[in-house]
Structure formats: structure tokens, C-alpha cells
PDBML (XML) file of the C-alpha atoms, coordinates in Angstrom:
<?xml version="1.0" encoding="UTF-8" ?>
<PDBx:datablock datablockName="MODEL"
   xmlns:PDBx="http://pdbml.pdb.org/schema/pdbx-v50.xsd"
   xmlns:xsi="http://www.w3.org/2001/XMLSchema-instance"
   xsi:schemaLocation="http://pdbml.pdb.org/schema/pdbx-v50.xsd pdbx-v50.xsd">
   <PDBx:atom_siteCategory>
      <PDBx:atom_site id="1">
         <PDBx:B_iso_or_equiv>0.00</PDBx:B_iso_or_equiv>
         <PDBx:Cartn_x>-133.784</PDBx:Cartn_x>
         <PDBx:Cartn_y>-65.297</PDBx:Cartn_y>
         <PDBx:Cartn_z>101.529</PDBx:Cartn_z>
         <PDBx:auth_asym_id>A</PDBx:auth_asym_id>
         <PDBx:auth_atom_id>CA</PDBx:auth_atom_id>
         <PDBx:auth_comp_id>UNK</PDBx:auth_comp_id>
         <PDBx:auth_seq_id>1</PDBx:auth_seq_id>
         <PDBx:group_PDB>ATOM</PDBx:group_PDB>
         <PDBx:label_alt_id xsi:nil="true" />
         <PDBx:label_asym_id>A</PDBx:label_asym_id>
         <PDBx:label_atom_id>CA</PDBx:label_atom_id>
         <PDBx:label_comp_id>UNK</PDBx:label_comp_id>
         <PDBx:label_entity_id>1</PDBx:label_entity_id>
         <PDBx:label_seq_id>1</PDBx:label_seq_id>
         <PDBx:occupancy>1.00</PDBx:occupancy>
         <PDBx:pdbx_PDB_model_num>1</PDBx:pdbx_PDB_model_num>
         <PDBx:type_symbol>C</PDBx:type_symbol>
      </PDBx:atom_site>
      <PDBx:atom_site id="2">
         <PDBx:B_iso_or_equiv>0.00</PDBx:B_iso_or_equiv>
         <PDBx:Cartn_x>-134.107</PDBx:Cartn_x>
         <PDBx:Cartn_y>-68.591</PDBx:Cartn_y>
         <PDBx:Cartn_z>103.538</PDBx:Cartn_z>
         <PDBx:auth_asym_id>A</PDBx:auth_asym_id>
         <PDBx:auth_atom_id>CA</PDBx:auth_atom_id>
         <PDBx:auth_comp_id>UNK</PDBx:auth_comp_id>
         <PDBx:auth_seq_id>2</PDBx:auth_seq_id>
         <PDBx:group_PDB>ATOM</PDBx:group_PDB>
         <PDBx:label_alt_id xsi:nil="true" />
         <PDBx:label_asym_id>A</PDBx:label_asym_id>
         <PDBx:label_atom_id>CA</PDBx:label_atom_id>
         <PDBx:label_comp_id>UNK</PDBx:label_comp_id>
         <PDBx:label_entity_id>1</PDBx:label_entity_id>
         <PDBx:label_seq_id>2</PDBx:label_seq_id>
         <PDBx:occupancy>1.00</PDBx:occupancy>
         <PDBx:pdbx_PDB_model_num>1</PDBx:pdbx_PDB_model_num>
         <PDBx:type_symbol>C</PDBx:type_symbol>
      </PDBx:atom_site>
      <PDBx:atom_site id="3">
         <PDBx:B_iso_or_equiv>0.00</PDBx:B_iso_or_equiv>
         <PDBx:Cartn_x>-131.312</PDBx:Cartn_x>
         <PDBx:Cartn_y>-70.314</PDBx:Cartn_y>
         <PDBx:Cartn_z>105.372</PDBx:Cartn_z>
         <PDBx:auth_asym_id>A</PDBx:auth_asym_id>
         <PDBx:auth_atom_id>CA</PDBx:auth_atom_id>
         <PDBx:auth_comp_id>UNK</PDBx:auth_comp_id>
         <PDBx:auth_seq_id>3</PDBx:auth_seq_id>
         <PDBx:group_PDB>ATOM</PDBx:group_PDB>
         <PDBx:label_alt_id xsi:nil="true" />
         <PDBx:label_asym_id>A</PDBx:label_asym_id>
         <PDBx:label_atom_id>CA</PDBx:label_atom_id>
         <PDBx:label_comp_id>UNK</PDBx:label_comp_id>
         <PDBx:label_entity_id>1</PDBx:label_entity_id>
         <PDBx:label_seq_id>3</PDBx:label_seq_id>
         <PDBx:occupancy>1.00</PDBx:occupancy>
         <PDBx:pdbx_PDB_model_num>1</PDBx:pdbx_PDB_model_num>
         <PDBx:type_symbol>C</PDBx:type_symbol>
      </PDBx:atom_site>
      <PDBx:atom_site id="4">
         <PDBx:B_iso_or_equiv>0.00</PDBx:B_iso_or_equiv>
         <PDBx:Cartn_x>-130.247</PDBx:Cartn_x>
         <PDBx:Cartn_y>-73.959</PDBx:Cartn_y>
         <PDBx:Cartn_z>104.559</PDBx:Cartn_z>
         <PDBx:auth_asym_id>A</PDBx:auth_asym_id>
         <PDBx:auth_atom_id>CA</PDBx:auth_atom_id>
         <PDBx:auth_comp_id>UNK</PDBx:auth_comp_id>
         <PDBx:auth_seq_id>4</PDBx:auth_seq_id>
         <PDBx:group_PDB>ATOM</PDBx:group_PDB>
         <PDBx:label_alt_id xsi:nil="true" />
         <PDBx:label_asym_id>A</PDBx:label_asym_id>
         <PDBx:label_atom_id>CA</PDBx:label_atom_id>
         <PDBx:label_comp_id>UNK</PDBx:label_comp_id>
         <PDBx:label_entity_id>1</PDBx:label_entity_id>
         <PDBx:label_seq_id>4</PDBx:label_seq_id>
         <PDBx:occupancy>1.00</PDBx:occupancy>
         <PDBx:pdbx_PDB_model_num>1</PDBx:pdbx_PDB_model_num>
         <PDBx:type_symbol>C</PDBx:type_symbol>
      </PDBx:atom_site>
      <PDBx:atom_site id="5">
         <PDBx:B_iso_or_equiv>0.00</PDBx:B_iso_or_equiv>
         <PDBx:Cartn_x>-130.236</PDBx:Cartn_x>
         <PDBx:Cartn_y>-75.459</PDBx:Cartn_y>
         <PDBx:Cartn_z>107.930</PDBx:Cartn_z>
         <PDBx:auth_asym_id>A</PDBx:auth_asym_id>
         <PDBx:auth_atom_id>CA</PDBx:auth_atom_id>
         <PDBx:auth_comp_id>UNK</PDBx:auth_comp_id>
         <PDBx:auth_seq_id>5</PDBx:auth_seq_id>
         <PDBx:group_PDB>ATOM</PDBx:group_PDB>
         <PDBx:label_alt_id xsi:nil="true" />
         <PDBx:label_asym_id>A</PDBx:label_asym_id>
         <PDBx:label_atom_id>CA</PDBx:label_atom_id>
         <PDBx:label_comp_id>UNK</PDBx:label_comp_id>
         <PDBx:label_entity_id>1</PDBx:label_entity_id>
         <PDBx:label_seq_id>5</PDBx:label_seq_id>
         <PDBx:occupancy>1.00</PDBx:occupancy>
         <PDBx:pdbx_PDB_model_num>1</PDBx:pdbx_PDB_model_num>
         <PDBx:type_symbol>C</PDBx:type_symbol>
      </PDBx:atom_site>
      <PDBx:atom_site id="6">
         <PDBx:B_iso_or_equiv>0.00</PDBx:B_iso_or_equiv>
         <PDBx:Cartn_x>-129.624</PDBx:Cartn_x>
         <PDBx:Cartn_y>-79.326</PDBx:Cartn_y>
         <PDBx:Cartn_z>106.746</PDBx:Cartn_z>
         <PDBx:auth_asym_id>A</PDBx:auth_asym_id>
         <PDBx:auth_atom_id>CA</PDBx:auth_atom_id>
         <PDBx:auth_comp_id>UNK</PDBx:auth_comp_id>
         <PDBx:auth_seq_id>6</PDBx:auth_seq_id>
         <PDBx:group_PDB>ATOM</PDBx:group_PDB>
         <PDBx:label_alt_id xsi:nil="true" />
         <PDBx:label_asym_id>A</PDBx:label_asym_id>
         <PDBx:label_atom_id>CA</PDBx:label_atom_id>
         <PDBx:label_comp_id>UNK</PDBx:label_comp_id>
         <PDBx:label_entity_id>1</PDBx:label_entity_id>
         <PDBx:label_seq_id>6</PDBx:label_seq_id>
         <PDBx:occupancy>1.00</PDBx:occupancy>
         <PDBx:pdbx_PDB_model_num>1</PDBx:pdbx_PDB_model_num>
         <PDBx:type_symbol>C</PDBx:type_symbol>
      </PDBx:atom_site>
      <PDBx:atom_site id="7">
         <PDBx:B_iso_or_equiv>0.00</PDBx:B_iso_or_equiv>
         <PDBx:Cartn_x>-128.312</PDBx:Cartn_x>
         <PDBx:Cartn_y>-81.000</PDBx:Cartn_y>
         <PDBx:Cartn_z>105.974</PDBx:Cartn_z>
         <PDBx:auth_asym_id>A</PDBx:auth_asym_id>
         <PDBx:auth_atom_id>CA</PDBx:auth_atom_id>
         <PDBx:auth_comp_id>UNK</PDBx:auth_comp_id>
         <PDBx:auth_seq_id>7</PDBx:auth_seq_id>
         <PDBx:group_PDB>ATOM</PDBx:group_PDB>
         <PDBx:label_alt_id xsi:nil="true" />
         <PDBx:label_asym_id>A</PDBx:label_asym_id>
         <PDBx:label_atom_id>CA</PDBx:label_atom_id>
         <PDBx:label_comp_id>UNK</PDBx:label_comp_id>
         <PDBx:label_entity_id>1</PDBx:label_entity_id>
         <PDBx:label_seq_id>7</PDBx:label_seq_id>
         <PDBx:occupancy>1.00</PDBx:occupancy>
         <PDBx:pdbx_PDB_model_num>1</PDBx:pdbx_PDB_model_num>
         <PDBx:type_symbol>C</PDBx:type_symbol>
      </PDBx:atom_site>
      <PDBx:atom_site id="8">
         <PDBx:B_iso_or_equiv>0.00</PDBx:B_iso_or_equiv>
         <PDBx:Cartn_x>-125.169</PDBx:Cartn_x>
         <PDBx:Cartn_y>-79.251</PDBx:Cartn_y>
         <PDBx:Cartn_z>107.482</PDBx:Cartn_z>
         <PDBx:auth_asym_id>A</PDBx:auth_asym_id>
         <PDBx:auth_atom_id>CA</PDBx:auth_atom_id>
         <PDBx:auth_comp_id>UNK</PDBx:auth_comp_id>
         <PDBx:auth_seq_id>8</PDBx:auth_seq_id>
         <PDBx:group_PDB>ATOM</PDBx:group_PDB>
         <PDBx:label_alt_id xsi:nil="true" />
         <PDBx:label_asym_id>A</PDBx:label_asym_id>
         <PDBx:label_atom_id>CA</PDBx:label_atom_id>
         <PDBx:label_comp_id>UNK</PDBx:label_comp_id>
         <PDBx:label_entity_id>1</PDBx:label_entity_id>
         <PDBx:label_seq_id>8</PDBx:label_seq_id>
         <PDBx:occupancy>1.00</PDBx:occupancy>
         <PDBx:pdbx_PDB_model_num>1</PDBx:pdbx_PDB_model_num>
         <PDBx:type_symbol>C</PDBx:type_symbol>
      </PDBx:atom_site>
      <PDBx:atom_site id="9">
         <PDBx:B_iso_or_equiv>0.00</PDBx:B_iso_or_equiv>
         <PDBx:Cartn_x>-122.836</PDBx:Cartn_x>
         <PDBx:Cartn_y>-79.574</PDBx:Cartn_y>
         <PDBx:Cartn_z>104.388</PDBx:Cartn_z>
         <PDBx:auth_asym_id>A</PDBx:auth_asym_id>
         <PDBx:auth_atom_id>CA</PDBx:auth_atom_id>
         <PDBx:auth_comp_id>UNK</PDBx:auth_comp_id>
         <PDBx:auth_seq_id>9</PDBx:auth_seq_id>
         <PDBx:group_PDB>ATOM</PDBx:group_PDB>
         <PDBx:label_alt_id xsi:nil="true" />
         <PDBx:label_asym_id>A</PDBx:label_asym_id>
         <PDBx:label_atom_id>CA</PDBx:label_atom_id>
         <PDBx:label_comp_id>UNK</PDBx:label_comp_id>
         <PDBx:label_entity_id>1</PDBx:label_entity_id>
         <PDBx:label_seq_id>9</PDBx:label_seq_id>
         <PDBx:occupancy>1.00</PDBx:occupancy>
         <PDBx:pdbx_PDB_model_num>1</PDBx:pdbx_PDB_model_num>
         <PDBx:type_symbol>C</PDBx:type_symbol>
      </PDBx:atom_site>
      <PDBx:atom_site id="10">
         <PDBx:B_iso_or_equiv>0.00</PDBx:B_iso_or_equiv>
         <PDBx:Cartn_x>-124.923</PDBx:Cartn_x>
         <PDBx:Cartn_y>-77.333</PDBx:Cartn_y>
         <PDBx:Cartn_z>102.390</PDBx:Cartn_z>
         <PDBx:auth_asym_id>A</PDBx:auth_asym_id>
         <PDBx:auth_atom_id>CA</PDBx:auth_atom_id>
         <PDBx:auth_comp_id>UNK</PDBx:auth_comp_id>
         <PDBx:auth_seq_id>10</PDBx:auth_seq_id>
         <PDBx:group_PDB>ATOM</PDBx:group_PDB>
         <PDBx:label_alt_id xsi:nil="true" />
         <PDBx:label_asym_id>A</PDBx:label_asym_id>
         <PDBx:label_atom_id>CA</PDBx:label_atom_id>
         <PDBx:label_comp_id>UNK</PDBx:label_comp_id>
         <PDBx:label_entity_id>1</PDBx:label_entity_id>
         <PDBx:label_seq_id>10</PDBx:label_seq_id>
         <PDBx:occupancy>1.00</PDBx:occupancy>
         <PDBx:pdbx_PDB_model_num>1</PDBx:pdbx_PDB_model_num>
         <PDBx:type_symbol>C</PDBx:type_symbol>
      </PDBx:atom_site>
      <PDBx:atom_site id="11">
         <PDBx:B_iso_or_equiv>0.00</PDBx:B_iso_or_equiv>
         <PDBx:Cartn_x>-125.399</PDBx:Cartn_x>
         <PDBx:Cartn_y>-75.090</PDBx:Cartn_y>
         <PDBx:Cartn_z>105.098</PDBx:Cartn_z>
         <PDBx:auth_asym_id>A</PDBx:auth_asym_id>
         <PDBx:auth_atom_id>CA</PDBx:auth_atom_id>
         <PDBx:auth_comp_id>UNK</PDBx:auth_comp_id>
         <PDBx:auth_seq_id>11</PDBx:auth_seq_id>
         <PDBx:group_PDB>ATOM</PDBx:group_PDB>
         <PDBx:label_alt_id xsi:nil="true" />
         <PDBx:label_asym_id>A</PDBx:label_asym_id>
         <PDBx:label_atom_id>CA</PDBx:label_atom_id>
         <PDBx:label_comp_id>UNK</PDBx:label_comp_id>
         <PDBx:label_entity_id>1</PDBx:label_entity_id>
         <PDBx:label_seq_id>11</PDBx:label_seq_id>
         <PDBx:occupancy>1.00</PDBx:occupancy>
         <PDBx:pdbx_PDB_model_num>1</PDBx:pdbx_PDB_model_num>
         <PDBx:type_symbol>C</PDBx:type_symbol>
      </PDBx:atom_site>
      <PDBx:atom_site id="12">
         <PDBx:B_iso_or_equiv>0.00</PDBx:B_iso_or_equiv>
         <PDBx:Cartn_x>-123.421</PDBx:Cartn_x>
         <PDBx:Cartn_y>-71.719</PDBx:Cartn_y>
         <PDBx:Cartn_z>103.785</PDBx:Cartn_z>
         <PDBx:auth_asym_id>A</PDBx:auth_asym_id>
         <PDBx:auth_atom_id>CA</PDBx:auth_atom_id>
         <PDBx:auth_comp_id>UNK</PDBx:auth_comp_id>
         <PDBx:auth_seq_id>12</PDBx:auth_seq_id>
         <PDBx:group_PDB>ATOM</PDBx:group_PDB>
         <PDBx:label_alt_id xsi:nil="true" />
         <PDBx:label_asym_id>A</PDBx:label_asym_id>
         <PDBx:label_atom_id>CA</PDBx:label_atom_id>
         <PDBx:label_comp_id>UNK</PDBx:label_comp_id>
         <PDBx:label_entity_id>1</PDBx:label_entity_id>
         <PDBx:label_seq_id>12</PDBx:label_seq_id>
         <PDBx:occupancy>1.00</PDBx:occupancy>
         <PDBx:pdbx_PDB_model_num>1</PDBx:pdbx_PDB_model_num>
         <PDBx:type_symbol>C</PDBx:type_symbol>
      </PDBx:atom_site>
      <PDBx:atom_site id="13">
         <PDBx:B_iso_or_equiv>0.00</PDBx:B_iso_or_equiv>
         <PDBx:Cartn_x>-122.032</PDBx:Cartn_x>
         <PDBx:Cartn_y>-70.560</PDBx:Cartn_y>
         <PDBx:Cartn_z>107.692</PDBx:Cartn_z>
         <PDBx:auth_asym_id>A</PDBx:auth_asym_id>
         <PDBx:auth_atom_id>CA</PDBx:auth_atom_id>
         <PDBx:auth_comp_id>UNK</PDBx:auth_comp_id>
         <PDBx:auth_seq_id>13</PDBx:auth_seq_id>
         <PDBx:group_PDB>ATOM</PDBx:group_PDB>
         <PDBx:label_alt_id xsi:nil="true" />
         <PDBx:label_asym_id>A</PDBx:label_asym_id>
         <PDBx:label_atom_id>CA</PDBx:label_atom_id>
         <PDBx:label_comp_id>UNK</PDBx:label_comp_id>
         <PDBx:label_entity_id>1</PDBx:label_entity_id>
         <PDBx:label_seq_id>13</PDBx:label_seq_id>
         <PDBx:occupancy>1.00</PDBx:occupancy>
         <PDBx:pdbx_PDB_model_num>1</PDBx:pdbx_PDB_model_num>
         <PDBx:type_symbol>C</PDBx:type_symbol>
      </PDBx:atom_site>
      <PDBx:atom_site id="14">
         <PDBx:B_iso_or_equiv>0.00</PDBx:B_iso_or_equiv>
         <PDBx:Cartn_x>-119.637</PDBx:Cartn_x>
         <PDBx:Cartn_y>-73.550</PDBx:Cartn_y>
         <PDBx:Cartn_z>107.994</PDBx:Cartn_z>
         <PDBx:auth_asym_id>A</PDBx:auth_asym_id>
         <PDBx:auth_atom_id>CA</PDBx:auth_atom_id>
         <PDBx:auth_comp_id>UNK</PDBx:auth_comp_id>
         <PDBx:auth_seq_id>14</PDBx:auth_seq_id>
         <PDBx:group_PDB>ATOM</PDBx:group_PDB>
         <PDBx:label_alt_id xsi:nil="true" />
         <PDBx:label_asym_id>A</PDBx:label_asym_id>
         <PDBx:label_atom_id>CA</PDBx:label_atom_id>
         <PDBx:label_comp_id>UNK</PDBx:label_comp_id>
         <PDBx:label_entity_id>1</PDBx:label_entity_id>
         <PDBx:label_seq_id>14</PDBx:label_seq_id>
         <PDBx:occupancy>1.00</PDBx:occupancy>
         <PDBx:pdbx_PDB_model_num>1</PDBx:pdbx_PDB_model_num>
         <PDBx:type_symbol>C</PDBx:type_symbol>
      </PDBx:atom_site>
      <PDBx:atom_site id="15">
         <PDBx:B_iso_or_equiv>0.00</PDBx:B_iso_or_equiv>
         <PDBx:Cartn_x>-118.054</PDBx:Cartn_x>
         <PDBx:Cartn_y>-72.292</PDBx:Cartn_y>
         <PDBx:Cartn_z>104.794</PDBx:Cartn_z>
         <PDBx:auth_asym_id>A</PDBx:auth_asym_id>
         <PDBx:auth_atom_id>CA</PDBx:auth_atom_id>
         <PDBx:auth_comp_id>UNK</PDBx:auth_comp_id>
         <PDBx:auth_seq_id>15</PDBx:auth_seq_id>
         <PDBx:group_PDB>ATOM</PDBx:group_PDB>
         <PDBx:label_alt_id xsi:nil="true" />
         <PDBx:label_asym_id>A</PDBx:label_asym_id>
         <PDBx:label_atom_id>CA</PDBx:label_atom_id>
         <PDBx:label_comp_id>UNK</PDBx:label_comp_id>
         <PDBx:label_entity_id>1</PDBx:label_entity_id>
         <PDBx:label_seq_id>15</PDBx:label_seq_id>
         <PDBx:occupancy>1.00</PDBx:occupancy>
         <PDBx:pdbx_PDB_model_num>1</PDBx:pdbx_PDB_model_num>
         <PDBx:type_symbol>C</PDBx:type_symbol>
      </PDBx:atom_site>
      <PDBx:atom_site id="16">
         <PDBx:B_iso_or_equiv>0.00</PDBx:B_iso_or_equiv>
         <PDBx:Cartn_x>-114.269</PDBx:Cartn_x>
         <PDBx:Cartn_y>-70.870</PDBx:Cartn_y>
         <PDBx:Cartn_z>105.169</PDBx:Cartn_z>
         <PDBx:auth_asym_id>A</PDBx:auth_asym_id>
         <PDBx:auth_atom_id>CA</PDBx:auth_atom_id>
         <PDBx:auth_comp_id>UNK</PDBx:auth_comp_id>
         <PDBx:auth_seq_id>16</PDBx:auth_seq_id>
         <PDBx:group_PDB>ATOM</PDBx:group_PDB>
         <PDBx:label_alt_id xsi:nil="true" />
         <PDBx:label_asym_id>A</PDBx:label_asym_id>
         <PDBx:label_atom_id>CA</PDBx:label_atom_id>
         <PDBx:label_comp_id>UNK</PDBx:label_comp_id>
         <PDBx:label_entity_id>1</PDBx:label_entity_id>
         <PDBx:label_seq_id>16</PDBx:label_seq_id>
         <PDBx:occupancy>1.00</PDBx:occupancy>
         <PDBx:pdbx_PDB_model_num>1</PDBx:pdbx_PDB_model_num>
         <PDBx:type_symbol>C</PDBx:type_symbol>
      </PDBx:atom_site>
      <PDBx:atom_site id="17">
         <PDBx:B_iso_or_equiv>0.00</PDBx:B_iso_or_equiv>
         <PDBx:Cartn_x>-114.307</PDBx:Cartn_x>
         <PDBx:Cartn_y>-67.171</PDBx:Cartn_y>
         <PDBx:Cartn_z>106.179</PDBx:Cartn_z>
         <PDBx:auth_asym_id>A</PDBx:auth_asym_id>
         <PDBx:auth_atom_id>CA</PDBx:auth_atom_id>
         <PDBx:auth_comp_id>UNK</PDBx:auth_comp_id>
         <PDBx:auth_seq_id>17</PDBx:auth_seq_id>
         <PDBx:group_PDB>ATOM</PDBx:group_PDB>
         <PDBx:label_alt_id xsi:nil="true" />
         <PDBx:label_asym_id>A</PDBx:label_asym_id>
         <PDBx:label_atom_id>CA</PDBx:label_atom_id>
         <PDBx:label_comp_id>UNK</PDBx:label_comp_id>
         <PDBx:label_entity_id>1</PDBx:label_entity_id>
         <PDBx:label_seq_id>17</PDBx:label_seq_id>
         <PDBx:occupancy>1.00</PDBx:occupancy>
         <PDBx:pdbx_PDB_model_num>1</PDBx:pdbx_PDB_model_num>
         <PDBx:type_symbol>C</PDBx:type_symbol>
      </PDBx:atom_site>
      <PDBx:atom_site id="18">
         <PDBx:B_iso_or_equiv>0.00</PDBx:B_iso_or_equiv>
         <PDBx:Cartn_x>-112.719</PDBx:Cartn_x>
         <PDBx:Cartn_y>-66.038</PDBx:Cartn_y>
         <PDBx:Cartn_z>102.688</PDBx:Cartn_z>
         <PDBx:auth_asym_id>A</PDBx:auth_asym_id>
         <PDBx:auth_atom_id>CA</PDBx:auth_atom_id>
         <PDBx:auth_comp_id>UNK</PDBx:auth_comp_id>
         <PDBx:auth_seq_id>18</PDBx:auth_seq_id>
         <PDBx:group_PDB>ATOM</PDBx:group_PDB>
         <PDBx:label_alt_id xsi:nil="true" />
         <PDBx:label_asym_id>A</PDBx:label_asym_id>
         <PDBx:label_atom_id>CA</PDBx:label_atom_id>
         <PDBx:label_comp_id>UNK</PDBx:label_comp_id>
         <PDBx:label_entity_id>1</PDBx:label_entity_id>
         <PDBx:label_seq_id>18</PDBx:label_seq_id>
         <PDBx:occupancy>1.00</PDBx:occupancy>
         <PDBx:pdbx_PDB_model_num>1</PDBx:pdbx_PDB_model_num>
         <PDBx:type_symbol>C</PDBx:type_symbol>
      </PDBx:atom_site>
      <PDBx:atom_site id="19">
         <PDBx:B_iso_or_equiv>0.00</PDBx:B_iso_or_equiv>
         <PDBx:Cartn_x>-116.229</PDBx:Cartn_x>
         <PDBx:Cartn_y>-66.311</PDBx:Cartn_y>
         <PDBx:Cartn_z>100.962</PDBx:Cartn_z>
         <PDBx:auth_asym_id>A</PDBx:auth_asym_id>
         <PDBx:auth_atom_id>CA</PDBx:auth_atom_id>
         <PDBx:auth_comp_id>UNK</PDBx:auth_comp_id>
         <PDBx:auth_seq_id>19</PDBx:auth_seq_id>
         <PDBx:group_PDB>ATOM</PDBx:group_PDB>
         <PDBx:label_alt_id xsi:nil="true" />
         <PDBx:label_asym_id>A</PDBx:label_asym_id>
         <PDBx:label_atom_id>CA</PDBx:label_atom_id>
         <PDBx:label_comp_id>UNK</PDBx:label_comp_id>
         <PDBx:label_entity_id>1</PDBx:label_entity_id>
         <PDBx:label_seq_id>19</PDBx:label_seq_id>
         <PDBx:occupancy>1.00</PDBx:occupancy>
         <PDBx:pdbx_PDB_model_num>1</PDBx:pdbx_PDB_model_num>
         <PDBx:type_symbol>C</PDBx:type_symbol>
      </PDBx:atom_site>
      <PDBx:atom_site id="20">
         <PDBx:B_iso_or_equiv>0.00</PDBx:B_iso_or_equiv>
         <PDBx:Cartn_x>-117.874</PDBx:Cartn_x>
         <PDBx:Cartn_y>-64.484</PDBx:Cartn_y>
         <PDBx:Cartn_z>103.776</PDBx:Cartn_z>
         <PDBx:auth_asym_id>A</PDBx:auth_asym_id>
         <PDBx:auth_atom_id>CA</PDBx:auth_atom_id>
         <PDBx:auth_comp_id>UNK</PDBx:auth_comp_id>
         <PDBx:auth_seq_id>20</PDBx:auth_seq_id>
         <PDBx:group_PDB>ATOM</PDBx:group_PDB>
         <PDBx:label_alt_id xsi:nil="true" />
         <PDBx:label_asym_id>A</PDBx:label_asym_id>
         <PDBx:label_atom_id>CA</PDBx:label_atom_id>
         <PDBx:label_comp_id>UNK</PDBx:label_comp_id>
         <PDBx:label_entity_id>1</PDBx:label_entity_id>
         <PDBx:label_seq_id>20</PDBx:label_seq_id>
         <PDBx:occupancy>1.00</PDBx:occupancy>
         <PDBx:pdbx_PDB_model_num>1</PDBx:pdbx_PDB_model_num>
         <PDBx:type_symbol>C</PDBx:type_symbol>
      </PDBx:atom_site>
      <PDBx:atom_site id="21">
         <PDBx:B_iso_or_equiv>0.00</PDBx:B_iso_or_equiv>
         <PDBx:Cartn_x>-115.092</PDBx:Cartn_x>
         <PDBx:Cartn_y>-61.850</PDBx:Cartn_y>
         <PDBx:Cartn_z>103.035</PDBx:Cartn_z>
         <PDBx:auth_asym_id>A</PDBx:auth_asym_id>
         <PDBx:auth_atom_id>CA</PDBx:auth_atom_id>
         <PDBx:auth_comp_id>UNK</PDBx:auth_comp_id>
         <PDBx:auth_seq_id>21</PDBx:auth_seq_id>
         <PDBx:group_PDB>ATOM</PDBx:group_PDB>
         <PDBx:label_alt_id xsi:nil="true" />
         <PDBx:label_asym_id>A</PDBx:label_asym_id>
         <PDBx:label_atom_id>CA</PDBx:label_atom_id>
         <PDBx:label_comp_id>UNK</PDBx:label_comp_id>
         <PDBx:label_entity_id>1</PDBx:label_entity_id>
         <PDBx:label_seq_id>21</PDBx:label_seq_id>
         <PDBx:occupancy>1.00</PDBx:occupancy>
         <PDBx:pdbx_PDB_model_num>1</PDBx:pdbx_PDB_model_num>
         <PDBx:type_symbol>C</PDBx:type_symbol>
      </PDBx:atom_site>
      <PDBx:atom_site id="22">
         <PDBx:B_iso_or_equiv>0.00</PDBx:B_iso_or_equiv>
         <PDBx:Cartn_x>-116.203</PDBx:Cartn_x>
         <PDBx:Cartn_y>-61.917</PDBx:Cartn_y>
         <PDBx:Cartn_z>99.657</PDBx:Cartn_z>
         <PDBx:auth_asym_id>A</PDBx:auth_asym_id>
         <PDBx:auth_atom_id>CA</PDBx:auth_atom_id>
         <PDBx:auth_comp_id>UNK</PDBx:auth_comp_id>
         <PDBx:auth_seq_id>22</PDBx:auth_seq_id>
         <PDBx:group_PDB>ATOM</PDBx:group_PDB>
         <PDBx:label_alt_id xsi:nil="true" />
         <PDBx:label_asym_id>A</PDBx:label_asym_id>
         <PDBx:label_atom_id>CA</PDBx:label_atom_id>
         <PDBx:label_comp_id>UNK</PDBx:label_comp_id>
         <PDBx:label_entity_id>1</PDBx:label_entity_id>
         <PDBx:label_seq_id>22</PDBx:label_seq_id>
         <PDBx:occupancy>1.00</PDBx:occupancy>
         <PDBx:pdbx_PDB_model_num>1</PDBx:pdbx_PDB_model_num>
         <PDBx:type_symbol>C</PDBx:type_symbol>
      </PDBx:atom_site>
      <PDBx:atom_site id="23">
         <PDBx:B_iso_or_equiv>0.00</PDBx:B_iso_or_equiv>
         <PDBx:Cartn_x>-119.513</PDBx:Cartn_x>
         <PDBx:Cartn_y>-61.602</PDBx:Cartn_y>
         <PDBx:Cartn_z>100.027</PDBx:Cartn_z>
         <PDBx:auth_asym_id>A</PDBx:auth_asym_id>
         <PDBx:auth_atom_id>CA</PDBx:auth_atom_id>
         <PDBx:auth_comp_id>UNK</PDBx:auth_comp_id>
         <PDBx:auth_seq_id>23</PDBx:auth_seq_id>
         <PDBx:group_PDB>ATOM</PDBx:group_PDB>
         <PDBx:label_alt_id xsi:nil="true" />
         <PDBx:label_asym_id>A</PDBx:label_asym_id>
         <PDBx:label_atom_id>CA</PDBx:label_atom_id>
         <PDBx:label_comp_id>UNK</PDBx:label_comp_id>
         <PDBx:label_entity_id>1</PDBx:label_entity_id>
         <PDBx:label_seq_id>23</PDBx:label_seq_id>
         <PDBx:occupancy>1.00</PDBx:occupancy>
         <PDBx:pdbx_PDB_model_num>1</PDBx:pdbx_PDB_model_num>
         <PDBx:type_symbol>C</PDBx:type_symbol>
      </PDBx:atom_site>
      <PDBx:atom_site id="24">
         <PDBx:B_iso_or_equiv>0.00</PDBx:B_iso_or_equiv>
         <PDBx:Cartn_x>-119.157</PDBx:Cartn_x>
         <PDBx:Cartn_y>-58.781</PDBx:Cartn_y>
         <PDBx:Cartn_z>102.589</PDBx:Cartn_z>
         <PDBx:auth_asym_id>A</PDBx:auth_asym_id>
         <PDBx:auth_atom_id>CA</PDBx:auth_atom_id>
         <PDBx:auth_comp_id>UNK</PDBx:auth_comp_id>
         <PDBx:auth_seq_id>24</PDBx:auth_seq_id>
         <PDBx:group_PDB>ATOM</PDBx:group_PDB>
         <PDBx:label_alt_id xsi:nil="true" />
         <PDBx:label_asym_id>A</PDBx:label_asym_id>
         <PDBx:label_atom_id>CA</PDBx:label_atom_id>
         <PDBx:label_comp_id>UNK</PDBx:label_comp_id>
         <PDBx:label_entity_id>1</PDBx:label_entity_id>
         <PDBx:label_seq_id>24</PDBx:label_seq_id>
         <PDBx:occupancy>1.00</PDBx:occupancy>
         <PDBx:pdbx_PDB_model_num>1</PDBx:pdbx_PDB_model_num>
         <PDBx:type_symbol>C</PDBx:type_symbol>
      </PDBx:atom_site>
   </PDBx:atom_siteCategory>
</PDBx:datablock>
């Protein structure tokens, strides 16, 4: 799995913490 560095708005670790809940 590679990271999405930019641009920024794709980039998934600016996304609200609930989906990093979710995908924990």
C-alpha cells in the first residue's frame, strides 16, 4: 500500500478521525 501524498485533498490522514475509527 502506497500513501497519497498530493495533492493534499486526496491525502487519507487529513480525513476526520471517525473513519480512522472505522478503519481501526
Amino acid at each position: 500500500f502506497s500513501p497519497i501524498y498530493g495533492p493534499d485533498y486526496y491525502d487519507c490522514r487529513f480525513l476526520p478521525d471517525k473513519f480512522k475509527v472505522k478503519y481501526k
